[in-house]
C-alpha atoms as a PDB file:
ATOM      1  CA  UNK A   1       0.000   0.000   0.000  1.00  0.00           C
ATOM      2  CA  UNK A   2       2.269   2.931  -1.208  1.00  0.00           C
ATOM      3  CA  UNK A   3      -0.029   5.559  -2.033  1.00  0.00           C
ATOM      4  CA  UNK A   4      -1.848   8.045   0.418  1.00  0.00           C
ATOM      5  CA  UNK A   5      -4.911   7.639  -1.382  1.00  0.00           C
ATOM      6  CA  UNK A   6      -4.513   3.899  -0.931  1.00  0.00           C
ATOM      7  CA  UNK A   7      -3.804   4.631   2.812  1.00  0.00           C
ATOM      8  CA  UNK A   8      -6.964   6.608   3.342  1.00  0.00           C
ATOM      9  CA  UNK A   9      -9.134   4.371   1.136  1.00  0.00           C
ATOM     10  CA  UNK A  10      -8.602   1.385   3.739  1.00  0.00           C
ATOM     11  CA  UNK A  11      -9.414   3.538   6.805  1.00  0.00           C
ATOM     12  CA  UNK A  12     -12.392   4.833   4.408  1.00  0.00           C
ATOM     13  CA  UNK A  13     -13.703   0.905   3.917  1.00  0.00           C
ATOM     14  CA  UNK A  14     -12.948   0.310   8.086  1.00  0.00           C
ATOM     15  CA  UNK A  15     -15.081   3.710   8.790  1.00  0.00           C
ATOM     16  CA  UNK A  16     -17.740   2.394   6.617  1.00  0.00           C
ATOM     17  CA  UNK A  17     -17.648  -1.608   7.925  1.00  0.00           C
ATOM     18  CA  UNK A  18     -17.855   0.185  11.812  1.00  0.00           C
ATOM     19  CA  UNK A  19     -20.819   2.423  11.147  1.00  0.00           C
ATOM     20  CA  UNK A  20     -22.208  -0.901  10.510  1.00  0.00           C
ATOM     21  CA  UNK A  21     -21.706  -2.723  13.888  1.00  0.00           C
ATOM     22  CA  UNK A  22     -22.230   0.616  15.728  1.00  0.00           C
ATOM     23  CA  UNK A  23     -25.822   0.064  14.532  1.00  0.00           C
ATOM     24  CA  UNK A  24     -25.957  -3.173  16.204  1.00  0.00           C
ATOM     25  CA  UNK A  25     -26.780  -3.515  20.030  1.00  0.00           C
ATOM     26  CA  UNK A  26     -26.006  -7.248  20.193  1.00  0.00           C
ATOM     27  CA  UNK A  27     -22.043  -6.082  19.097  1.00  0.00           C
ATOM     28  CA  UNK A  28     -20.569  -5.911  22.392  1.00  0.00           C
ATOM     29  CA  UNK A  29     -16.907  -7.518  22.214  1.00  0.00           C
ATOM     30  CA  UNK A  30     -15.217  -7.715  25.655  1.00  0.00           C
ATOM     31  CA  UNK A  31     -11.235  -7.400  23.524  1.00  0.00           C
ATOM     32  CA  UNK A  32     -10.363  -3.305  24.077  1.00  0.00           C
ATOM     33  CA  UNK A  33      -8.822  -3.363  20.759  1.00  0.00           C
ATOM     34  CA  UNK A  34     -12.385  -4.036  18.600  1.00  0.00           C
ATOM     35  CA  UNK A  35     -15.127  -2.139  21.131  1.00  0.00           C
ATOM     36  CA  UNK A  36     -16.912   0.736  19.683  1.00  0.00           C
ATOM     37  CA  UNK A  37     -16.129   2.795  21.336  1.00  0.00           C
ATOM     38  CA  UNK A  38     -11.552   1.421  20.480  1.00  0.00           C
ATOM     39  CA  UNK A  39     -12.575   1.499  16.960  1.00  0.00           C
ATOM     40  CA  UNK A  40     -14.149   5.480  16.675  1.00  0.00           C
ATOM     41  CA  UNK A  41     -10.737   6.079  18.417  1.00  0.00           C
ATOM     42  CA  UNK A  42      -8.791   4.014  16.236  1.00  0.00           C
ATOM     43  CA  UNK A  43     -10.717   5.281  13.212  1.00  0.00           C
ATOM     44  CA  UNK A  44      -9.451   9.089  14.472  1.00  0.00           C
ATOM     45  CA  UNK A  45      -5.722   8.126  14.957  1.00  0.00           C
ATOM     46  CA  UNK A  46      -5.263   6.875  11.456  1.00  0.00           C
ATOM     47  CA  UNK A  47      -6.639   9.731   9.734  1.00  0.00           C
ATOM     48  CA  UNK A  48      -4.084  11.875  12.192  1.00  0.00           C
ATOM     49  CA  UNK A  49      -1.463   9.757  11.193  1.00  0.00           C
ATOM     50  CA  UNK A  50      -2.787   9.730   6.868  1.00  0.00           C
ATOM     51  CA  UNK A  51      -2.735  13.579   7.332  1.00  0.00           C
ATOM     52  CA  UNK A  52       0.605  13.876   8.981  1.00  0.00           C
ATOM     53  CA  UNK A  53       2.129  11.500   6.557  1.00  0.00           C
ATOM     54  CA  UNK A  54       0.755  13.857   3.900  1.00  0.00           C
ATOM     55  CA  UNK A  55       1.813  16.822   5.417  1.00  0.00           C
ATOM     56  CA  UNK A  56       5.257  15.087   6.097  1.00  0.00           C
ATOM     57  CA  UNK A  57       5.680  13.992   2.033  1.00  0.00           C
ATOM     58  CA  UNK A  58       4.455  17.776   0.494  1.00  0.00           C
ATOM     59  CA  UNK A  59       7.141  19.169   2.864  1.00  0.00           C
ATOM     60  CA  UNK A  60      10.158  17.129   1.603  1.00  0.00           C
ATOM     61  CA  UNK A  61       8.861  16.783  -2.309  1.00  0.00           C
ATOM     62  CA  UNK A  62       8.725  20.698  -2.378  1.00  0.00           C
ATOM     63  CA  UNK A  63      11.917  21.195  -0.293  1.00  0.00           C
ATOM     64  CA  UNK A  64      13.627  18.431  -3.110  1.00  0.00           C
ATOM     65  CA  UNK A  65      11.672  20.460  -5.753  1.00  0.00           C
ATOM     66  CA  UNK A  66      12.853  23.783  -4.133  1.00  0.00           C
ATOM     67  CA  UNK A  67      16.610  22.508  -4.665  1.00  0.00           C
ATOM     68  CA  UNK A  68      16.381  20.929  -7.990  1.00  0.00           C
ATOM     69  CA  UNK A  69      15.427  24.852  -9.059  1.00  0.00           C
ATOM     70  CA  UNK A  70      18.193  26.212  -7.405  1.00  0.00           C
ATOM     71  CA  UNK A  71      20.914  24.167  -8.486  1.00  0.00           C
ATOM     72  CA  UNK A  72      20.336  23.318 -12.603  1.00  0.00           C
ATOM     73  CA  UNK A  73      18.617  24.362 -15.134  1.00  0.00           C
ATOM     74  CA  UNK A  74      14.975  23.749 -15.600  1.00  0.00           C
ATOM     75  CA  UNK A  75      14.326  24.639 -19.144  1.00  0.00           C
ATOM     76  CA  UNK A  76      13.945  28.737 -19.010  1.00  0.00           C
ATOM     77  CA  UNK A  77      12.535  28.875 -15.945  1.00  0.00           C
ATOM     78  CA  UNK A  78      15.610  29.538 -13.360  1.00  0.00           C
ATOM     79  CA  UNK A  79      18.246  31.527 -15.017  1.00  0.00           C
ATOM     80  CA  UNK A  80      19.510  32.276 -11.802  1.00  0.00           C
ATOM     81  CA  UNK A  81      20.336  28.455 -10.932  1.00  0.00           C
ATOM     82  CA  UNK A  82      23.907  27.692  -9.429  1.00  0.00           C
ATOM     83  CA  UNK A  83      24.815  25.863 -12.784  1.00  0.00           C
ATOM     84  CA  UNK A  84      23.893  29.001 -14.854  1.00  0.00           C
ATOM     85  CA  UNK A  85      25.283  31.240 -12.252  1.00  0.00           C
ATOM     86  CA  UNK A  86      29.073  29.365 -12.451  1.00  0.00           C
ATOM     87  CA  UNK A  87      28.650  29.506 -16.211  1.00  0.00           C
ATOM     88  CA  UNK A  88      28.278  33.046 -15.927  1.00  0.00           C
ATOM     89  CA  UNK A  89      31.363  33.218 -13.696  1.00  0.00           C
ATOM     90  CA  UNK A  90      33.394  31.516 -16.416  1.00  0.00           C
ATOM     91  CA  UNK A  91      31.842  33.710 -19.523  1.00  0.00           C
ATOM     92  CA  UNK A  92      33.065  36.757 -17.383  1.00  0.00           C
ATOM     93  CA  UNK A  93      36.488  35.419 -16.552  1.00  0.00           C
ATOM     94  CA  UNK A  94      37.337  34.444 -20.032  1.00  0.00           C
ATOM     95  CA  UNK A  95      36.828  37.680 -21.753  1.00  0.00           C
ATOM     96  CA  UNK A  96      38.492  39.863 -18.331  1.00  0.00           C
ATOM     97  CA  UNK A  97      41.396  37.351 -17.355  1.00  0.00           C
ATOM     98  CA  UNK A  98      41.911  34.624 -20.460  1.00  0.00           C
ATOM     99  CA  UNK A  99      41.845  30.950 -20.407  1.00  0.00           C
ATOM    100  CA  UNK A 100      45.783  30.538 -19.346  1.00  0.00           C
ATOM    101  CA  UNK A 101      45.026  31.944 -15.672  1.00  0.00           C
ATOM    102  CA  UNK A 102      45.154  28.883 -14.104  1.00  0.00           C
ATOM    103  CA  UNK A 103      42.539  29.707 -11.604  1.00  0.00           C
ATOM    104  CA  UNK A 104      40.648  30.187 -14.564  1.00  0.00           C
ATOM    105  CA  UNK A 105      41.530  26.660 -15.396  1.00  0.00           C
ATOM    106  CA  UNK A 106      39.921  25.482 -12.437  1.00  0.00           C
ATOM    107  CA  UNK A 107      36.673  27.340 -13.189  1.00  0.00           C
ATOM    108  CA  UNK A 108      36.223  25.795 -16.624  1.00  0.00           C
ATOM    109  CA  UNK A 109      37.320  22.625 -14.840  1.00  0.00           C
ATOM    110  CA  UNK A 110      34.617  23.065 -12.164  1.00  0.00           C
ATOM    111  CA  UNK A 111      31.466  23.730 -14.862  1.00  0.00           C
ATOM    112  CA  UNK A 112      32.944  20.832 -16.600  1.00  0.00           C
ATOM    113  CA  UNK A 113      32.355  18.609 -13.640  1.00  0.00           C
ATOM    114  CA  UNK A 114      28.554  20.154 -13.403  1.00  0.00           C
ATOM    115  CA  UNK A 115      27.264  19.693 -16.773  1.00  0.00           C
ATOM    116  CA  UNK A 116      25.496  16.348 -16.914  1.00  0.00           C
ATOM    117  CA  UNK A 117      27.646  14.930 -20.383  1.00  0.00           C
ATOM    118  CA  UNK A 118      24.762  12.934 -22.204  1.00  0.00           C
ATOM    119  CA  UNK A 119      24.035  13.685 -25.426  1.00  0.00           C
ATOM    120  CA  UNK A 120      20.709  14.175 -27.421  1.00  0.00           C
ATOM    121  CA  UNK A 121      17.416  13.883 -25.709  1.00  0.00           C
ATOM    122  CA  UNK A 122      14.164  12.812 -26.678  1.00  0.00           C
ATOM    123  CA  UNK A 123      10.428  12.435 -25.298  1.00  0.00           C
ATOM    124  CA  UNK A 124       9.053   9.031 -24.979  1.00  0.00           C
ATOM    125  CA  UNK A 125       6.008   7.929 -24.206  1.00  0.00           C
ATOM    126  CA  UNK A 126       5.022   4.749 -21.761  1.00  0.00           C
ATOM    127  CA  UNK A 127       2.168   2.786 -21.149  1.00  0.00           C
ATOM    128  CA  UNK A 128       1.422   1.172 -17.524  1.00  0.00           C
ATOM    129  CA  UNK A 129      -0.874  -1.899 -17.284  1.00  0.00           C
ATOM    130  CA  UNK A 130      -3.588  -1.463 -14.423  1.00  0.00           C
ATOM    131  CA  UNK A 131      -1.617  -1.678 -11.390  1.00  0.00           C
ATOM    132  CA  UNK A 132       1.309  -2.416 -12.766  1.00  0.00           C
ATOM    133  CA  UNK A 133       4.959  -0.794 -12.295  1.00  0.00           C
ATOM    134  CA  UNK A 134       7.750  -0.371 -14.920  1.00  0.00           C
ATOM    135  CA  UNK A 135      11.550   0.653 -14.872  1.00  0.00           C
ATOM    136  CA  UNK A 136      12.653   3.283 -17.447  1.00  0.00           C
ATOM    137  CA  UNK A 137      16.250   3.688 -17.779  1.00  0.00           C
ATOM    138  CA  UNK A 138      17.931   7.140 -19.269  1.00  0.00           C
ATOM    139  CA  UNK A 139      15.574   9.346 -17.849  1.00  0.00           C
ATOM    140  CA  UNK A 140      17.191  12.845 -17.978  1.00  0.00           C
ATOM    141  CA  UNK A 141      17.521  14.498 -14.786  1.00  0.00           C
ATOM    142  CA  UNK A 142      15.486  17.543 -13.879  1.00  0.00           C
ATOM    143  CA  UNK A 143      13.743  16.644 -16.582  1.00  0.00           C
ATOM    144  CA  UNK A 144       9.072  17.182 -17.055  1.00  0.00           C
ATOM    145  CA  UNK A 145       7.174  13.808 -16.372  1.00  0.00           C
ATOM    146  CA  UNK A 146       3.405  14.490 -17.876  1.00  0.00           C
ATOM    147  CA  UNK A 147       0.814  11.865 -16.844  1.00  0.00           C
ATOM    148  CA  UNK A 148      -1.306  12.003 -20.013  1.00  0.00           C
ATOM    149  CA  UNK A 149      -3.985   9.432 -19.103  1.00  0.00           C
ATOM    150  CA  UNK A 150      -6.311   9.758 -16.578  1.00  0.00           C
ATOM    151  CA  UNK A 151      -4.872   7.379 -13.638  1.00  0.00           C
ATOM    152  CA  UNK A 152      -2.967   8.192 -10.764  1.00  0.00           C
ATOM    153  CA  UNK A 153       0.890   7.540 -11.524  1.00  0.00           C
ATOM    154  CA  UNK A 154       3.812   8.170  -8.887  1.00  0.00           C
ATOM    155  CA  UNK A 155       7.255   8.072  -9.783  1.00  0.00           C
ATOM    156  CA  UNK A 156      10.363   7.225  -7.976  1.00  0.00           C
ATOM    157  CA  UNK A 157      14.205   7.147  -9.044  1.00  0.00           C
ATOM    158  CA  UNK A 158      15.520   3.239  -8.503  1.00  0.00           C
ATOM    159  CA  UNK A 159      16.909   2.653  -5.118  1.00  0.00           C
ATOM    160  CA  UNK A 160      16.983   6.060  -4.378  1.00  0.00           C
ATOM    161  CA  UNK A 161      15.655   7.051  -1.103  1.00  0.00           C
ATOM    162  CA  UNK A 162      13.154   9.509  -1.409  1.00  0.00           C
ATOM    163  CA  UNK A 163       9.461   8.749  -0.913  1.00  0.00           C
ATOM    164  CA  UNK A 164       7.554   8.140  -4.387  1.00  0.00           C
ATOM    165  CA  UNK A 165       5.589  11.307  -5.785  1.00  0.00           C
ATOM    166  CA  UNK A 166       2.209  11.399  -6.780  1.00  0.00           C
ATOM    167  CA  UNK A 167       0.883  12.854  -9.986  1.00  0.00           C
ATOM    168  CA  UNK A 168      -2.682  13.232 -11.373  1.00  0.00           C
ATOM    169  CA  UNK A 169      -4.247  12.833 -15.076  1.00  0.00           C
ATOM    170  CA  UNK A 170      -2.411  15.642 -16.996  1.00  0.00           C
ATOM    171  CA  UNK A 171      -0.019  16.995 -14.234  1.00  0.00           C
ATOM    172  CA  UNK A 172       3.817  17.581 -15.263  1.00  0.00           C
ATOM    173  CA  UNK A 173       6.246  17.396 -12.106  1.00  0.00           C
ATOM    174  CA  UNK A 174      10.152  17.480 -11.875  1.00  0.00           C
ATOM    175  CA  UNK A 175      11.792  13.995 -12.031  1.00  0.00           C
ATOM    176  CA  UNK A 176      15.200  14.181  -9.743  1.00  0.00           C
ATOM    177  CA  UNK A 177      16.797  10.976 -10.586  1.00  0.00           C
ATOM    178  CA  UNK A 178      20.547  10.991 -10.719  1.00  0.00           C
ATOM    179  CA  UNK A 179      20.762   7.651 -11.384  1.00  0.00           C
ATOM    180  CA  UNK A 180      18.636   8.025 -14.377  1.00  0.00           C
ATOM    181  CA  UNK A 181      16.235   4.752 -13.943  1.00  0.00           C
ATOM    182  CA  UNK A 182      12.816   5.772 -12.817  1.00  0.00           C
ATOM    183  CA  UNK A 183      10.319   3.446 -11.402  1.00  0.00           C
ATOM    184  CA  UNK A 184       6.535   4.722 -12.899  1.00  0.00           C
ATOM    185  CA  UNK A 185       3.704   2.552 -10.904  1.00  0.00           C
ATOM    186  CA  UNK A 186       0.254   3.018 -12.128  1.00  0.00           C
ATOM    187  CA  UNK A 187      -2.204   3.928  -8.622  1.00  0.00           C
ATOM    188  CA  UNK A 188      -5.164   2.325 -10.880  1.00  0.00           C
ATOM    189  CA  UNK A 189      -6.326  -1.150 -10.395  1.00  0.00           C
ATOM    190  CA  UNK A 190      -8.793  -0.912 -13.176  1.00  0.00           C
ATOM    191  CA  UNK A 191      -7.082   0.749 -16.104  1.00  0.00           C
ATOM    192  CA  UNK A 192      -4.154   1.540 -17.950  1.00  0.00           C
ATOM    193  CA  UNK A 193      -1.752   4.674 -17.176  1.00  0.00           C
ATOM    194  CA  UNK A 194       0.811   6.433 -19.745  1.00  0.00           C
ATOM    195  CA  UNK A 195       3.617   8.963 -19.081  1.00  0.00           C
ATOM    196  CA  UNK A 196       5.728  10.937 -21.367  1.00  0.00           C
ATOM    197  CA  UNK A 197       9.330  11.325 -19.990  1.00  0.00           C
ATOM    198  CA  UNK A 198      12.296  12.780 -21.585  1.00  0.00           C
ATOM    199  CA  UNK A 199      15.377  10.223 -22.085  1.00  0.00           C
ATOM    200  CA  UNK A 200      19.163  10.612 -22.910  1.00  0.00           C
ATOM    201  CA  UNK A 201      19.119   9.254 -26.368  1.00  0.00           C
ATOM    202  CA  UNK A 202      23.597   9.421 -26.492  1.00  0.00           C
ATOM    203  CA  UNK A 203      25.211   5.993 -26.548  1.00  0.00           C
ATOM    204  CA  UNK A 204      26.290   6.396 -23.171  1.00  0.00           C
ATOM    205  CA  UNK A 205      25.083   8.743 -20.720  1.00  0.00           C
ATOM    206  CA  UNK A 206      27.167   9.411 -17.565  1.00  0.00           C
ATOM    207  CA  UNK A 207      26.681  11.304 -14.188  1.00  0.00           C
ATOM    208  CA  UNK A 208      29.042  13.609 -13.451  1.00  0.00           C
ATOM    209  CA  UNK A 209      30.243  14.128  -9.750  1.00  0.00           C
ATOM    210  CA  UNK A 210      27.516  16.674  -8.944  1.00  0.00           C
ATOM    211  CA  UNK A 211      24.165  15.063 -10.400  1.00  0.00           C
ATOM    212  CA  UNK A 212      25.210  11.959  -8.011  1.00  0.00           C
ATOM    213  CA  UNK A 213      25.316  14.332  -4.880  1.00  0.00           C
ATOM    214  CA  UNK A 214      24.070  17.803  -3.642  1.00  0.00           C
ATOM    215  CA  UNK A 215      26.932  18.441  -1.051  1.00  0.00           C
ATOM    216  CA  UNK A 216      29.753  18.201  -3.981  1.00  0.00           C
ATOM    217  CA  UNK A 217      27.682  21.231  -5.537  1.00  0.00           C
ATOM    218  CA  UNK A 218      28.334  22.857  -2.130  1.00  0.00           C
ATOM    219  CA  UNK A 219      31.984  22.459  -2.691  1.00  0.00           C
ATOM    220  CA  UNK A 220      31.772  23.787  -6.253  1.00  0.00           C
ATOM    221  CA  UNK A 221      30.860  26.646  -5.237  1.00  0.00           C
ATOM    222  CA  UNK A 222      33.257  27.108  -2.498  1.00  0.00           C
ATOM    223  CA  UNK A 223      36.220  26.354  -4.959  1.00  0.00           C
ATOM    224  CA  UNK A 224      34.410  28.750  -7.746  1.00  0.00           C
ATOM    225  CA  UNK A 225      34.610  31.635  -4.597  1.00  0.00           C
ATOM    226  CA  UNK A 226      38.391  30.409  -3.721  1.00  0.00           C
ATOM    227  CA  UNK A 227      39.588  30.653  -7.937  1.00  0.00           C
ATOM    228  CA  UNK A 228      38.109  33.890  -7.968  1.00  0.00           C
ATOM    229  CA  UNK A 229      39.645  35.321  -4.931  1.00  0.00           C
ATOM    230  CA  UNK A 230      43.338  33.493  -6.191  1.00  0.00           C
ATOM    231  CA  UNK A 231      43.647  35.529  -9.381  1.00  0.00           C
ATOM    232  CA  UNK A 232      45.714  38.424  -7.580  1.00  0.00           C
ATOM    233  CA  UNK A 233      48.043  40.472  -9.866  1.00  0.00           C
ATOM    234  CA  UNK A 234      45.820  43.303  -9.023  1.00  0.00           C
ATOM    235  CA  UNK A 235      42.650  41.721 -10.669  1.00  0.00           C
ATOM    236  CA  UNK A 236      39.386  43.599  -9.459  1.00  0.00           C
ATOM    237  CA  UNK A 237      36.295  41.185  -9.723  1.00  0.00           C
ATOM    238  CA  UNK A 238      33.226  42.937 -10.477  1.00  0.00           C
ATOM    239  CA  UNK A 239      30.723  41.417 -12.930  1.00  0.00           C
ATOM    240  CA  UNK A 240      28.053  43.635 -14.185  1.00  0.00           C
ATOM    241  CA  UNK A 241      25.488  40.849 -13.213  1.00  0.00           C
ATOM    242  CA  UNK A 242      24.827  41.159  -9.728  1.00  0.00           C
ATOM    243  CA  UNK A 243      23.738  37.533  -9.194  1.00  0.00           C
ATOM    244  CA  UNK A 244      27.393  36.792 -10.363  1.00  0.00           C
ATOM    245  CA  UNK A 245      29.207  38.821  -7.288  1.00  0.00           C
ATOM    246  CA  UNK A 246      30.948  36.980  -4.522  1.00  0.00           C
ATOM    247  CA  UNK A 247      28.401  37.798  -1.863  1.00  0.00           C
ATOM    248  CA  UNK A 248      25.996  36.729  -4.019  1.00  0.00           C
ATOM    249  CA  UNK A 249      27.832  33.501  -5.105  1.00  0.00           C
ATOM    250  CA  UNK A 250      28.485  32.969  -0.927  1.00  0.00           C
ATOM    251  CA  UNK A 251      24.760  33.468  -0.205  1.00  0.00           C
ATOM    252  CA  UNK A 252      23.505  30.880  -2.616  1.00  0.00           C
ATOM    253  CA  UNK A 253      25.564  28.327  -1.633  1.00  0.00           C
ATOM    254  CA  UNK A 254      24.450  28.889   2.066  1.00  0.00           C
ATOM    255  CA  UNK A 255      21.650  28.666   0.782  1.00  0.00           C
ATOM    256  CA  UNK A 256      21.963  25.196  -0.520  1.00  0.00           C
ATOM    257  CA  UNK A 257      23.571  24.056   2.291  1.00  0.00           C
ATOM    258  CA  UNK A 258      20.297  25.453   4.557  1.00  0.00           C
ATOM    259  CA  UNK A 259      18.192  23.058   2.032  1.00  0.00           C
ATOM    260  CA  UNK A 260      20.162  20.061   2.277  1.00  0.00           C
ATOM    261  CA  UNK A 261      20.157  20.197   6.014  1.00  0.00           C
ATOM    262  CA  UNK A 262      16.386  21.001   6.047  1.00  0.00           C
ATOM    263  CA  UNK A 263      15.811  18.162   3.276  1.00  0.00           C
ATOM    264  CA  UNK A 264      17.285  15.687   5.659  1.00  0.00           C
ATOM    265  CA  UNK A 265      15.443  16.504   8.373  1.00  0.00           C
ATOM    266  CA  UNK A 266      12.680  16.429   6.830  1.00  0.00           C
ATOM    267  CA  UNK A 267      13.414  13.158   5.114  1.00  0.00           C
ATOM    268  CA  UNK A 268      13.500  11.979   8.933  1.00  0.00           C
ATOM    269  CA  UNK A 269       9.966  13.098   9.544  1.00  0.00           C
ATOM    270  CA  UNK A 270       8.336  11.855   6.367  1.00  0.00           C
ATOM    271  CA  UNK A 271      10.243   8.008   7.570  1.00  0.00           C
ATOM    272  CA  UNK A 272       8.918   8.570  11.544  1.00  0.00           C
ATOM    273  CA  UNK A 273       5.495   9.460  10.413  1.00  0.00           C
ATOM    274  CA  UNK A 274       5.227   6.707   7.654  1.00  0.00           C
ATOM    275  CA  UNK A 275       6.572   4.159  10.178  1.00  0.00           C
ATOM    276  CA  UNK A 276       3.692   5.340  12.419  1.00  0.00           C
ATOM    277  CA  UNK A 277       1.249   5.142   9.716  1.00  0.00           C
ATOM    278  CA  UNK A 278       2.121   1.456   8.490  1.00  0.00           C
ATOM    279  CA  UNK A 279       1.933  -0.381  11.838  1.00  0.00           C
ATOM    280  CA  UNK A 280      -1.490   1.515  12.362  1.00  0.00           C
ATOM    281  CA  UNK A 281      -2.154  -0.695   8.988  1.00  0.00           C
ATOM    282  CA  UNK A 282      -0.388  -3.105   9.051  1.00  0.00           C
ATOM    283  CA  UNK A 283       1.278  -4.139  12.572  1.00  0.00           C
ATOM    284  CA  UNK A 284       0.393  -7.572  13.919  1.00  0.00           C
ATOM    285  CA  UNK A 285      -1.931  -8.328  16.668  1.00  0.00           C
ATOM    286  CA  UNK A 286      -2.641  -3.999  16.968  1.00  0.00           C
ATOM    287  CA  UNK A 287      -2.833  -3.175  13.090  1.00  0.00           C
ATOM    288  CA  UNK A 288      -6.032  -2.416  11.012  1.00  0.00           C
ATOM    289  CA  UNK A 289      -5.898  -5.851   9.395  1.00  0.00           C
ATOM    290  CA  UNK A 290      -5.734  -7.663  12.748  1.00  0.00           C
ATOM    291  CA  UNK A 291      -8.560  -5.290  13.772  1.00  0.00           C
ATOM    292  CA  UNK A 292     -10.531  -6.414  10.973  1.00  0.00           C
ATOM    293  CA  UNK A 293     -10.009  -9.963  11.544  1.00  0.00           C
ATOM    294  CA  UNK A 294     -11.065  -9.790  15.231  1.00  0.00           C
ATOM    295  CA  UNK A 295     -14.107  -8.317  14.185  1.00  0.00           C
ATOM    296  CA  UNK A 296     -14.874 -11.075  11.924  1.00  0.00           C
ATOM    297  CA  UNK A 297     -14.139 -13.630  14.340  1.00  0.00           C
ATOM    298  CA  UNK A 298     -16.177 -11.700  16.721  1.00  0.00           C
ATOM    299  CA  UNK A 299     -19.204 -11.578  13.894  1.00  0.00           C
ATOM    300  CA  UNK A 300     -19.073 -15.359  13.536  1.00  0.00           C
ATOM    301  CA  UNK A 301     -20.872 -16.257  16.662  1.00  0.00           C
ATOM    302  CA  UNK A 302     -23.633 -14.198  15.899  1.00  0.00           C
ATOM    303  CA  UNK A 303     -26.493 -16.773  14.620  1.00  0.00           C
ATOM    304  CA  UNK A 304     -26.210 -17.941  10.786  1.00  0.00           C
ATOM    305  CA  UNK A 305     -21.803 -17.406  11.486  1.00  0.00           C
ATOM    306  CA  UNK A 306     -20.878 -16.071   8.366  1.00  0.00           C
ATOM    307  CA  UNK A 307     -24.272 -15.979   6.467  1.00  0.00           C
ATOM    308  CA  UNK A 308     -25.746 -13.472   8.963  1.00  0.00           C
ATOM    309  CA  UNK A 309     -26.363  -9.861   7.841  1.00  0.00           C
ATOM    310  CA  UNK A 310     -23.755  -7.748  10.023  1.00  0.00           C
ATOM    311  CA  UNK A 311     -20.933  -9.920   9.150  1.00  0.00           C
ATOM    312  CA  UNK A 312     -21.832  -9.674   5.205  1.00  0.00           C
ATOM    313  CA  UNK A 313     -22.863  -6.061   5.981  1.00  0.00           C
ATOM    314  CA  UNK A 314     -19.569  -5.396   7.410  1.00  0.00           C
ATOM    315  CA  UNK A 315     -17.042  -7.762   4.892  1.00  0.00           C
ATOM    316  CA  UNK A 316     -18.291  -6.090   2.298  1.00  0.00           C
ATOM    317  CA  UNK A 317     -17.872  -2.838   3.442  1.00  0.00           C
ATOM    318  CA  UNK A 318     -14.201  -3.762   4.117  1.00  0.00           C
ATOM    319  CA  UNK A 319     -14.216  -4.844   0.447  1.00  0.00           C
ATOM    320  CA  UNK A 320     -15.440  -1.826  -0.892  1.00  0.00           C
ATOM    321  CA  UNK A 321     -18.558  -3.570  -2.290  1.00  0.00           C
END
């Protein structure tokens, strides 16, 4: 059950299987985990836990999105990103110092170690079966997902750790995978899902040092800041673009390293709250599915066992019929 709107369909079906036996008077179990009035509590403390999952997951996906657009480029949309910014460094040494100032060198040297080095791109478009999840390899990184059916898909990069992200029938959202293999699972049970996704099309695509981790970006920057400062021989660096300036180029990199601190944090929170979440569903003996059987048993020695009315009432409620 890796969706939230999985999650809150099953307390949905358990809300609707206990209106049903609080309508019966004869449904008096003496176990404190299946009473009434334990399940209206119960009931309460999952959707707590489905909304602070939620909360938890919208958090960290913005926070990731948040750094994504502050590190590369995202089609037009960020010309102020970190990659653009030590472009513009580069551009400005070039034409003021010359490419044989070694700390010029190490500029070049730096962008060089930034720029993802695949080749041509190219959209692609995928179907899903009903419930079914594939593995697409190539995928560019920072690159538009659109779901253009109308299921539910979520994407999530290949043994990568962060939580998979929803997206609805005709919704684009920002695929970070540095690995470049995406996992696309269709939410639908009932019918088919596509995505379009934009793949390195080169022979061989590889990940340079930054696209595999945030923190060496972080160090970029710090060496960008240390080349500049090194040139000496009376060099005055003062780029028209103020974005380009040394407080500015100090201030964005604190910046990045305020995001990765608050992404792993909140990384921590989304993992505590989900952990809390599944054993509400799934834990033995206390989860919902224990619950549920407990109540069955329970239902069973009413007269006709499982042909009487509550029990049907309340299995099929449970199975959404």
């Amino acid at each position: 059950m890796s969706s939230q709107q999985t999650f809150e369909t099953r307390v949905e079906r358990y809300n609707n299987g206990n209106t049903i036996i609080q309508a019966v008077g004869a449904y008096a179990p003496i176990n404190p985990l299946i009473t009434k009035a334990a399940n209206n509590t119960f009931i309460t403390t999952v959707n707590t836990a489905n909304t602070n999952t939620n909360l938890a997951l919208n958090n960290l996906t913005t926070l990731l999105n948040s750094r994504q657009f502050l590190c590369f480029p995202i089609k037009d949309t960020n010309p102020n990103c970190i990659q653009r910014r030590i472009t513009g460094v580069l551009n400005y040494l070039k034409v003021e110092v010359g490419m044989k100032n070694g700390n010029v060198v190490k500029v070049a040297a730096i962008l060089k170690k930034i720029r993802p080095s695949g080749g041509a791109t190219a959209e692609k478009v995928f179907a899903i079966k009903a419930g079914a999840t594939i593995l697409v390899s190539n995928v560019v990184n920072g690159s538009e997902a659109k779901n253009i059916a109308d299921t539910n898909l979520q994407w999530s990069e290949a043994g990568g750790t962060n939580p998979p992200v929803v997206f609805t029938p005709g919704e684009e959202v920002i695929v970070t995978a540095l690995s470049g293999n995406v996992l696309i699972k269709n939410n639908t049970n009932t019918k088919g899902g596509k995505v379009r996704l934009m793949l390195n099309t080169a022979a061989a695509v590889k990940q340079s040092k930054s696209e595999r981790t945030f923190t060496a970006l972080i160090q970029f920057l710090t060496d960008t800041i240390s080349a500049i400062n090194a040139i000496g021989a009376g060099f005055v660096y003062s780029p028209v673009d103020p974005t380009l300036t040394i407080a500015e180029l100090t201030s964005v990199r604190n910046q990045l390293e305020t995001l990765t601190d608050q992404i792993t944090a909140a990384q921590g929170l989304y993992g505590t709250q989900n952990r809390i979440r599944k054993d509400l569903y799934d834990k033995p003996e206390t989860g919902m599915n224990a619950r549920i059987q407990l109540i069955k048993t329970y239902l069973k020695n009413f007269p006709g066992a499982i042909n009487n009315t509550t029990y049907i009432e309340f299995n099929d409620a449970i199975k959404g019929t």
